[in-house]
N, C-alpha and C. Protein backbone atom coordinates (compact mmCIF):
# COMPACT_ATOMS: atom_id res chain seq x y z
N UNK A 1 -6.91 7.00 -6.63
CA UNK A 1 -7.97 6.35 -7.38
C UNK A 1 -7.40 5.46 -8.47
N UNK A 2 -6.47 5.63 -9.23
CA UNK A 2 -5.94 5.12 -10.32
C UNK A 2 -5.45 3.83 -9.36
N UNK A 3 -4.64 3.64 -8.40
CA UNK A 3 -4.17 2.74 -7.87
C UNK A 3 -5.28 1.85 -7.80
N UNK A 4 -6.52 2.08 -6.94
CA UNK A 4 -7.10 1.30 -6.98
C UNK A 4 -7.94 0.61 -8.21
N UNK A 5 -8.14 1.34 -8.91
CA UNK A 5 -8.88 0.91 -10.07
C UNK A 5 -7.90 0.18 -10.76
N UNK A 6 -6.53 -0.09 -10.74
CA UNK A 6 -5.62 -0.95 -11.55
C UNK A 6 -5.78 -2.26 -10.91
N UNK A 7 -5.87 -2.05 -9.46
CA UNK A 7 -5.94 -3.43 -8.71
C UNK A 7 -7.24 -3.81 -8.84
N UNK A 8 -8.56 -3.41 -9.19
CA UNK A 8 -9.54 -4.05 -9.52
C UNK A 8 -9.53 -4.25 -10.69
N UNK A 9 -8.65 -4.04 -11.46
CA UNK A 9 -8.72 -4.45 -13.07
C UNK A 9 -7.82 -5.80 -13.19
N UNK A 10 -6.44 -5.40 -12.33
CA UNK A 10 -5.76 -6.22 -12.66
C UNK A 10 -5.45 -6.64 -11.25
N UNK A 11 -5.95 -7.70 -11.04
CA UNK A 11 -5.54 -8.06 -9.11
C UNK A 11 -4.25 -8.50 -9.39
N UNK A 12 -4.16 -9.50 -10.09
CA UNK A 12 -1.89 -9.58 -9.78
C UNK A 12 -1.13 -8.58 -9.89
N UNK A 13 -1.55 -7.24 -9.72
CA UNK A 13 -0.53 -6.41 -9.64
C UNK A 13 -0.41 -5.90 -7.88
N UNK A 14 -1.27 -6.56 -7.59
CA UNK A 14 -1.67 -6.03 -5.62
C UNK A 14 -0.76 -6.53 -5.09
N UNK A 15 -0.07 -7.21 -5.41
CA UNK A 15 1.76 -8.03 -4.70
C UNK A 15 2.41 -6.66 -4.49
N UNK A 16 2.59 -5.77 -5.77
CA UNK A 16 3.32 -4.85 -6.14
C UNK A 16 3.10 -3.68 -5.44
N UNK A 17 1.91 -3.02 -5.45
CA UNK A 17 1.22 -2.46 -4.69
C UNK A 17 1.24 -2.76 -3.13
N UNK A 18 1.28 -3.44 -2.70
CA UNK A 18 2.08 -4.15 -1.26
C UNK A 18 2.98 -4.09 -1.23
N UNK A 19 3.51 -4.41 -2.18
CA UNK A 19 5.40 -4.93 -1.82
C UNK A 19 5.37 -5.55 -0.70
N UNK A 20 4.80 -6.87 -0.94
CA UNK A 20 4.85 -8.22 0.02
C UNK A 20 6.46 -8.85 0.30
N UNK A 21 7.13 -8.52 -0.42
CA UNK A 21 8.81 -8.90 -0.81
C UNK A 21 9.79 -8.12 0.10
N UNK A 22 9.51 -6.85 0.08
CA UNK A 22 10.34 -6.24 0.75
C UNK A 22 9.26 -5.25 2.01
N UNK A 23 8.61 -6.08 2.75
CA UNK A 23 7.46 -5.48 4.11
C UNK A 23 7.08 -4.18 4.05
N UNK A 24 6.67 -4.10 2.02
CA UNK A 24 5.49 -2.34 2.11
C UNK A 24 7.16 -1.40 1.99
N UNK A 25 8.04 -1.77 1.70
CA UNK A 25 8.79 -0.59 2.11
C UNK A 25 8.95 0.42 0.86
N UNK A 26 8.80 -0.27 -0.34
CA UNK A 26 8.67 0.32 -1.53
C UNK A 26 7.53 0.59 -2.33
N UNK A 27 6.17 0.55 -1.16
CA UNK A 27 4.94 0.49 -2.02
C UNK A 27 4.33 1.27 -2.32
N UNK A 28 2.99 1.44 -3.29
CA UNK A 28 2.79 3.07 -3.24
C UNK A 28 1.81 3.39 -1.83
N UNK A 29 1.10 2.79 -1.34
CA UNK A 29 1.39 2.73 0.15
C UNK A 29 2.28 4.03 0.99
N UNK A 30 3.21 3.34 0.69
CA UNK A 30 4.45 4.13 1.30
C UNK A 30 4.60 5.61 0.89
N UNK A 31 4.45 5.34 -0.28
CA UNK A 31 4.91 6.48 -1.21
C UNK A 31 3.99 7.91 -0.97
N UNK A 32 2.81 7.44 -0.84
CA UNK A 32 1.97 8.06 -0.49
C UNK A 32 1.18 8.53 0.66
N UNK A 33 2.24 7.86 1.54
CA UNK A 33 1.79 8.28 3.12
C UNK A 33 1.67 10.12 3.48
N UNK A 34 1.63 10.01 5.02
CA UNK A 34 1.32 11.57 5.20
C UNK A 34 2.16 12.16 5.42
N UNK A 35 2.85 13.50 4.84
CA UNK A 35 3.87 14.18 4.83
C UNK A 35 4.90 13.76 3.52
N UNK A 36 4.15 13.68 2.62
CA UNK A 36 4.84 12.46 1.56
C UNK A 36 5.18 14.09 0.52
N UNK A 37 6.39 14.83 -0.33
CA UNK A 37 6.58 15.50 -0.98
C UNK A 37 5.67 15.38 -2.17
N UNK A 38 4.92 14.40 -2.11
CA UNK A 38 4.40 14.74 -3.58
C UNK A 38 2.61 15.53 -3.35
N UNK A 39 2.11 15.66 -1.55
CA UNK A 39 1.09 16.19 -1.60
C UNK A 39 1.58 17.70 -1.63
N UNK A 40 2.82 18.06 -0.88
CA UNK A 40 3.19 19.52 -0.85
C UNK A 40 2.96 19.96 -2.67
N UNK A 41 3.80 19.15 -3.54
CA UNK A 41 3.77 19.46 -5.26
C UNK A 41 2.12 19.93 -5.00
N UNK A 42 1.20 18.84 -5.11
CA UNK A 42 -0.19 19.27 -5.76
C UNK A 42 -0.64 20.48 -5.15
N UNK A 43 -0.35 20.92 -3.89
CA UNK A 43 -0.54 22.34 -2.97
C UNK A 43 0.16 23.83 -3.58
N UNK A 44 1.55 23.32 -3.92
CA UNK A 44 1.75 24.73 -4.49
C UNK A 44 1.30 24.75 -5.99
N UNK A 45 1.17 23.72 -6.89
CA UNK A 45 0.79 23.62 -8.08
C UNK A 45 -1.23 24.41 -7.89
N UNK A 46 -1.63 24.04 -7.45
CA UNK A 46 -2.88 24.19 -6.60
C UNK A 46 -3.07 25.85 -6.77
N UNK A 47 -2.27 26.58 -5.74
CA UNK A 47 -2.06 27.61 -5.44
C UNK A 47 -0.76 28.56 -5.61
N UNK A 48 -0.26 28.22 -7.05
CA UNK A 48 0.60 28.47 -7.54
C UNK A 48 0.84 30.02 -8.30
N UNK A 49 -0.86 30.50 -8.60
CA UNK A 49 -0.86 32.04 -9.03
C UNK A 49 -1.14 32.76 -7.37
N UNK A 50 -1.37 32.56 -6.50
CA UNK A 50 -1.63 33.33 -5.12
C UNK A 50 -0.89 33.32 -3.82
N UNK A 51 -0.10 33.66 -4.31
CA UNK A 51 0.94 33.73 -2.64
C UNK A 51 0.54 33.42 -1.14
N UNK A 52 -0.57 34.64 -1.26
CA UNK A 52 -0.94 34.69 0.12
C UNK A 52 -1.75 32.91 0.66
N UNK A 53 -2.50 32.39 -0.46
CA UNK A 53 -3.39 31.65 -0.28
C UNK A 53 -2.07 29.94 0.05
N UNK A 54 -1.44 30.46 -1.00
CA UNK A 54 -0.35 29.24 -0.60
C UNK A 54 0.17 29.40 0.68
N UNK A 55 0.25 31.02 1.24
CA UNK A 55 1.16 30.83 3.02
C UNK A 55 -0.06 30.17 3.34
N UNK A 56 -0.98 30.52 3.36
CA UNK A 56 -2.38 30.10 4.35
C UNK A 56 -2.33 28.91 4.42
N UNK A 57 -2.20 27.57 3.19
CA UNK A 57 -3.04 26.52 3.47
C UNK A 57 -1.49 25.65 4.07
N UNK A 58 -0.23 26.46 3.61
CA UNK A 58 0.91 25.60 4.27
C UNK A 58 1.18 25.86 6.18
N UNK A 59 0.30 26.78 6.33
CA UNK A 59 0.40 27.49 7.93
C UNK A 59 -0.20 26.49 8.88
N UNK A 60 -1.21 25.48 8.17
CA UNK A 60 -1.50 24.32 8.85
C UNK A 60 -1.01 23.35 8.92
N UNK A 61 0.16 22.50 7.64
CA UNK A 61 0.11 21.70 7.16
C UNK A 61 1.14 21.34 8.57
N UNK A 62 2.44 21.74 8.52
CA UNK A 62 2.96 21.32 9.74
C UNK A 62 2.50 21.25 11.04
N UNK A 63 0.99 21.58 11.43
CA UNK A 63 0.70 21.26 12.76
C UNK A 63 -0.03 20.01 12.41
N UNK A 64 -0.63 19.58 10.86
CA UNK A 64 -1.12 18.58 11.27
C UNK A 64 -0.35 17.11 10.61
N UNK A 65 0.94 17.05 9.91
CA UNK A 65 1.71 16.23 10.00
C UNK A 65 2.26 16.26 11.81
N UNK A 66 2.50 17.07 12.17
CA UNK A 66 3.33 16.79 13.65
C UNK A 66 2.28 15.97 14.70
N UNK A 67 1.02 16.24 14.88
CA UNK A 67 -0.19 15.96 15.62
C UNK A 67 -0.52 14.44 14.78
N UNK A 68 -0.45 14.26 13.96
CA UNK A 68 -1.21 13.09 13.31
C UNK A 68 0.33 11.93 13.38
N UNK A 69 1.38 12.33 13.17
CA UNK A 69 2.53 11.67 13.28
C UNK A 69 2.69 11.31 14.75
N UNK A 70 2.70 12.13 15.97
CA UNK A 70 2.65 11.99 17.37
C UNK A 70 1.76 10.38 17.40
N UNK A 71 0.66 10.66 16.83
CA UNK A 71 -0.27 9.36 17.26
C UNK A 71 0.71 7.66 16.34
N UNK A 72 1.33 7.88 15.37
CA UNK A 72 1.95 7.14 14.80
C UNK A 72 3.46 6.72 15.85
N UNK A 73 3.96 8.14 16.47
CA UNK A 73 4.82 7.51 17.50
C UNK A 73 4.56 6.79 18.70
N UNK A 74 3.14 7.35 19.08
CA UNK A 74 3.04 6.17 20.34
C UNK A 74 2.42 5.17 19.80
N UNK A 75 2.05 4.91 18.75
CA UNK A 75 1.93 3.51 18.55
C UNK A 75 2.91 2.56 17.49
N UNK A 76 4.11 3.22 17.80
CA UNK A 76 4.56 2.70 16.60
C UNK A 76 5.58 1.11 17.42
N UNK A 77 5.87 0.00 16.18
CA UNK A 77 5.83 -1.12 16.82
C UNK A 77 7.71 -1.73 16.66
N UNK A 78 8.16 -0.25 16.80
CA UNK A 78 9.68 -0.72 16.86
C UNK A 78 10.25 0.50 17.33
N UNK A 79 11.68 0.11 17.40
CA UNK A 79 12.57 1.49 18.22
C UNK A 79 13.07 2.91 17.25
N UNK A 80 13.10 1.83 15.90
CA UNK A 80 13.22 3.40 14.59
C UNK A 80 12.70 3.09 13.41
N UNK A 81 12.11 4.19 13.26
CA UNK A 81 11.33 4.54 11.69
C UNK A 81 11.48 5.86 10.79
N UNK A 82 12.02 5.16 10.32
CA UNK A 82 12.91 6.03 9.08
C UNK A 82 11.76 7.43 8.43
N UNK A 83 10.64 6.56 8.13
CA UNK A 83 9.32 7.38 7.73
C UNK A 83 9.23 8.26 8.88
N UNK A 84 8.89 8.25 9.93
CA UNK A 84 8.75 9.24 10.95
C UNK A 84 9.46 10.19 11.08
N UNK A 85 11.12 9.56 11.09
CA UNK A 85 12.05 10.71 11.16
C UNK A 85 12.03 11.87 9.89
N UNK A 86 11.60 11.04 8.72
CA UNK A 86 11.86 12.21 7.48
C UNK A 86 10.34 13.11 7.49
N UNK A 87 9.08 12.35 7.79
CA UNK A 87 8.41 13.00 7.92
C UNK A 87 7.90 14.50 9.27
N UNK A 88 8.56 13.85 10.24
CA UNK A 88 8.81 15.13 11.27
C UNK A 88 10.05 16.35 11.14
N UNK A 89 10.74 15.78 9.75
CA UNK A 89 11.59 16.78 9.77
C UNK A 89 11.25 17.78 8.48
N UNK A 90 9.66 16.95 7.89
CA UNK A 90 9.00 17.93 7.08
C UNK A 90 8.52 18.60 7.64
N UNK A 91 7.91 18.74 8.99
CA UNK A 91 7.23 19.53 9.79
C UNK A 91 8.05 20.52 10.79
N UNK A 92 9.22 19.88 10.81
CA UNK A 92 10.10 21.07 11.43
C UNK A 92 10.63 22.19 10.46
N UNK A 93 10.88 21.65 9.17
CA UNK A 93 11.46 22.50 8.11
C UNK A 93 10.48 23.62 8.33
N UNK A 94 8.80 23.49 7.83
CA UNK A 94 7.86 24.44 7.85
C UNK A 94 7.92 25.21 8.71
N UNK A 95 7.82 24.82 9.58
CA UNK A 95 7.86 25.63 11.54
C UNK A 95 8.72 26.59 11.31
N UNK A 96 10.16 26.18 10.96
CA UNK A 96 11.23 27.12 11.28
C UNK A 96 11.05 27.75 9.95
N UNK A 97 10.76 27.95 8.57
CA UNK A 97 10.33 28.62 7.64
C UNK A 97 9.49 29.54 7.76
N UNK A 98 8.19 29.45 8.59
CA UNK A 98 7.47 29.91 8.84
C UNK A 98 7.61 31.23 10.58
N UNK A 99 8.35 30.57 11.44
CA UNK A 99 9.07 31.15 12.12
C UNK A 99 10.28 32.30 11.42
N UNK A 100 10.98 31.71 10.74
CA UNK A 100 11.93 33.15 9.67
C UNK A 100 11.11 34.01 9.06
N UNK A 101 9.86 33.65 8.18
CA UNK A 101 9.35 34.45 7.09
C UNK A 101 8.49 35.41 7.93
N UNK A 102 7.95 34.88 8.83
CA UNK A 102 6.58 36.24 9.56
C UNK A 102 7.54 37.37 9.94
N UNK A 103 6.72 38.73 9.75
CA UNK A 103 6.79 39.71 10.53
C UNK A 103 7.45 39.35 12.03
N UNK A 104 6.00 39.37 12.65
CA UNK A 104 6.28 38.84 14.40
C UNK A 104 5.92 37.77 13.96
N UNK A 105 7.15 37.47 14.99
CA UNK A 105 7.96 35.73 14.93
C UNK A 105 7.15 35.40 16.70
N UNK A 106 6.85 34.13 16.42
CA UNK A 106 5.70 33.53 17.35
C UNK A 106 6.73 32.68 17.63
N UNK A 107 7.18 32.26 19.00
CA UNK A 107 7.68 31.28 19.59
C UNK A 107 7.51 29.86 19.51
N UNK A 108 6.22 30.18 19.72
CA UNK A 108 5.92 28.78 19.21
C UNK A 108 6.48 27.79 18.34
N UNK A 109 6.22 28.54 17.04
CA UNK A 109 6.69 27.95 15.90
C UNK A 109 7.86 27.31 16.00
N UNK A 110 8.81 27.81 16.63
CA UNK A 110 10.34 27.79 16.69
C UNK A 110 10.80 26.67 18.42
N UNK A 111 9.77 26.77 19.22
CA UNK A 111 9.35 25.28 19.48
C UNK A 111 8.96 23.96 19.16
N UNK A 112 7.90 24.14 18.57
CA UNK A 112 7.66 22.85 17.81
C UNK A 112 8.48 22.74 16.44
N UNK A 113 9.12 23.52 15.91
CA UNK A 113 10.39 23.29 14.94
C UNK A 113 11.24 22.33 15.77
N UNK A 114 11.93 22.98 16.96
CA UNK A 114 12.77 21.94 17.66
C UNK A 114 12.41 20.76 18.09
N UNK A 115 11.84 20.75 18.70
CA UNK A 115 10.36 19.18 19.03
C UNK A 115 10.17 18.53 18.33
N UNK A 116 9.90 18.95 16.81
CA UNK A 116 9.73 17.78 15.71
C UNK A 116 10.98 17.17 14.95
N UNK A 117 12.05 18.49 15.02
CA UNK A 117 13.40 18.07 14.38
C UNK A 117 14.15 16.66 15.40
N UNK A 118 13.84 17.15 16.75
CA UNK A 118 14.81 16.68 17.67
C UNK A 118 13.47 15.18 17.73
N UNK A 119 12.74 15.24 17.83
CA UNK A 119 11.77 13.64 17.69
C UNK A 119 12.26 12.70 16.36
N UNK A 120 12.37 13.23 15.27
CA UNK A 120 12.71 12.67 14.06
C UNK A 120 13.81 12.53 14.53
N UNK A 121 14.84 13.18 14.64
CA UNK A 121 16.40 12.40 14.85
C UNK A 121 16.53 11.47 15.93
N UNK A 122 15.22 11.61 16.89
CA UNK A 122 15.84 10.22 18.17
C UNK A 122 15.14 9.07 17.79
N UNK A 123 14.01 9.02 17.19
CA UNK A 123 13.08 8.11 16.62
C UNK A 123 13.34 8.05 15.25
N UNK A 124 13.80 8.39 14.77
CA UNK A 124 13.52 8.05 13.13
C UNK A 124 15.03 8.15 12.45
N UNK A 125 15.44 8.72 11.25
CA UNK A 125 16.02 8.56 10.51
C UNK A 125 17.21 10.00 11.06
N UNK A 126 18.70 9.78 11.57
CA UNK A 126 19.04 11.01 11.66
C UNK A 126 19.74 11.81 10.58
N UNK A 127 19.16 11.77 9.45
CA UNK A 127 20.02 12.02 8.45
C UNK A 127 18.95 13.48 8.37
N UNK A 128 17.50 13.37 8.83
CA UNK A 128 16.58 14.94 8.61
C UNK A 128 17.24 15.84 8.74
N UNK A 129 18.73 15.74 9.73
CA UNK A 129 19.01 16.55 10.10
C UNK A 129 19.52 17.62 9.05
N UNK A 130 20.12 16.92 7.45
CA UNK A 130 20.65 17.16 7.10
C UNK A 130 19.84 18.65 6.31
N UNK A 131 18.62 18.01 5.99
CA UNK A 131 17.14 18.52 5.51
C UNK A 131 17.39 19.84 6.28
N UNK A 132 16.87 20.38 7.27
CA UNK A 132 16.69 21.10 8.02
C UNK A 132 17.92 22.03 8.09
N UNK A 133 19.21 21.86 8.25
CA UNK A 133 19.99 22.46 8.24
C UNK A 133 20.70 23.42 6.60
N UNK A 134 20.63 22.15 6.06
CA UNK A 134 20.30 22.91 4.68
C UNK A 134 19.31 24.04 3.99
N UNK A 135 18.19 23.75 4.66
CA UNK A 135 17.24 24.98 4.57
C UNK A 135 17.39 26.01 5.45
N UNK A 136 18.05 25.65 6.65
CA UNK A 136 18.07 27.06 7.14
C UNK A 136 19.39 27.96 6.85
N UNK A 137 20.62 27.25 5.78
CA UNK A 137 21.94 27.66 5.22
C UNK A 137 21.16 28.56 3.69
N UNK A 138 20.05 27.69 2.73
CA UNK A 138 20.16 28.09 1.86
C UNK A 138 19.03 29.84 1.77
N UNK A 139 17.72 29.45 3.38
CA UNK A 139 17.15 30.75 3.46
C UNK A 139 17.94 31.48 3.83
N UNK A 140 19.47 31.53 5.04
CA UNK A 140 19.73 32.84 4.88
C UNK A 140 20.44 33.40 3.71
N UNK A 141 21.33 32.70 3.26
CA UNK A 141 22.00 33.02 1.71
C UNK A 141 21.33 33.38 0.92
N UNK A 142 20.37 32.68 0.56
CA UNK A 142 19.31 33.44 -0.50
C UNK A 142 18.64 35.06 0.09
N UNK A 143 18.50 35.03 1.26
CA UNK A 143 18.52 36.12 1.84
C UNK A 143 19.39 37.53 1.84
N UNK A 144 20.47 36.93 1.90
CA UNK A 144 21.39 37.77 1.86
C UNK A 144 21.90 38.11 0.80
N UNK A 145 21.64 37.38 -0.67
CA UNK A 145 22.08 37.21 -2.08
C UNK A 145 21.15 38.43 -2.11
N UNK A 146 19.73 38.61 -1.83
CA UNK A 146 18.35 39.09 -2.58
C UNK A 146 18.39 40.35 -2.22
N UNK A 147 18.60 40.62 -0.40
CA UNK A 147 19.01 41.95 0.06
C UNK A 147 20.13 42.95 -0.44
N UNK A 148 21.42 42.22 -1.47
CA UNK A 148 22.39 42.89 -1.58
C UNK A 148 22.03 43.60 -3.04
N UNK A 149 20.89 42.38 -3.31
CA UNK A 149 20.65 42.63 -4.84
C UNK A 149 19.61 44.35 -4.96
N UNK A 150 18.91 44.26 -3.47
CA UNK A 150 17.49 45.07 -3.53
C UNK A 150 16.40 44.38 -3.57
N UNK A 151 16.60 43.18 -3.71
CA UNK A 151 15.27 42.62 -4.54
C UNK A 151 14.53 41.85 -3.27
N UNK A 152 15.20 42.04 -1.79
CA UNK A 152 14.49 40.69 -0.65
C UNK A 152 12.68 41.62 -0.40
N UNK A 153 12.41 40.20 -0.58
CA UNK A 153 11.07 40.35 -0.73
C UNK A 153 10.12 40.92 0.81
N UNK A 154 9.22 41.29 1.20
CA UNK A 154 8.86 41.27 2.35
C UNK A 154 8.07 40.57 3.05
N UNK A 155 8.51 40.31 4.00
CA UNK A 155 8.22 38.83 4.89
C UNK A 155 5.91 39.48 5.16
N UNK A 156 5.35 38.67 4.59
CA UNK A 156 3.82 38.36 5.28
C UNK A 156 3.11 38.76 6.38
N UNK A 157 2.88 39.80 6.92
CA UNK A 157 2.11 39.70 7.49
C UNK A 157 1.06 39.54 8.74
């Protein structure tokens, strides 16, 4: 809302807001697309006193970045997109997070973890990889830090 209400206040700032200069790549546009880190912030900020309510509303979020991104890959109008790749490797991170943390571990999950990791690295940016691998180095360590401590928490449910 603020975005827009600046550009109806002040229309010469809508160049900027585009980023006509460099084709949208720095715009808030961009910035704010789907799977963008700053909607995850307002979600756990959101649901930041309730655990359970935060697994709940993140238990969707990766099926519907992966499903809504799919429609962005078949129509997308070149051979790589950087946005796609980082954003499917937000949706694989969850999968396989969500695949580690449950009780019973659903296959699934740990399918479409691979499916979205391995789509982002052939289409998009292969650096997700780095994303993904890092999270699954720092959950088991932290894991194994928390268990030695006493303190590992118990997995949901």
């Amino acid at each position: 809302m603020l975005f827009v209400v600046t550009i109806k206040v002040h229309p010469e700032y809508s160049t900027r807001y585009a980023d006509v200069y460099n084709n949208g790549r720095f715009s808030a546009k961009a910035i704010f697309s789907l799977g963008s880190g700053i909607y995850t912030f307002y979600i756990i900020r959101l649901y930041e006193n309730n655990m359970e309510k935060l697994y709940s509303a993140f238990k969707w979020i990766p099926y519907i970045i992966f499903f809504l991104n799919l429609g962005t890959f078949i129509n997308r109008s070149s051979e790589y997109a950087m946005d796609f790749g980082y954003q499917m490797g937000m949706a694989a991170i969850i999968f396989i997070a969500q695949f580690l943390y449950e009780e019973k571990r659903s296959i699934g999950k740990l399918i479409f973890s691979v499916a979205a990791i391995s789509l982002g690295i052939i289409y998009g940016a292969r650096a997700t990889i780095l994303g993904y691998v890092v999270f699954i180095s720092t959950y088991f360590t932290s894991r194994e830090n928390l268990s030695s401590q006493g303190r590992l928490f118990r997995p949901l449910t």
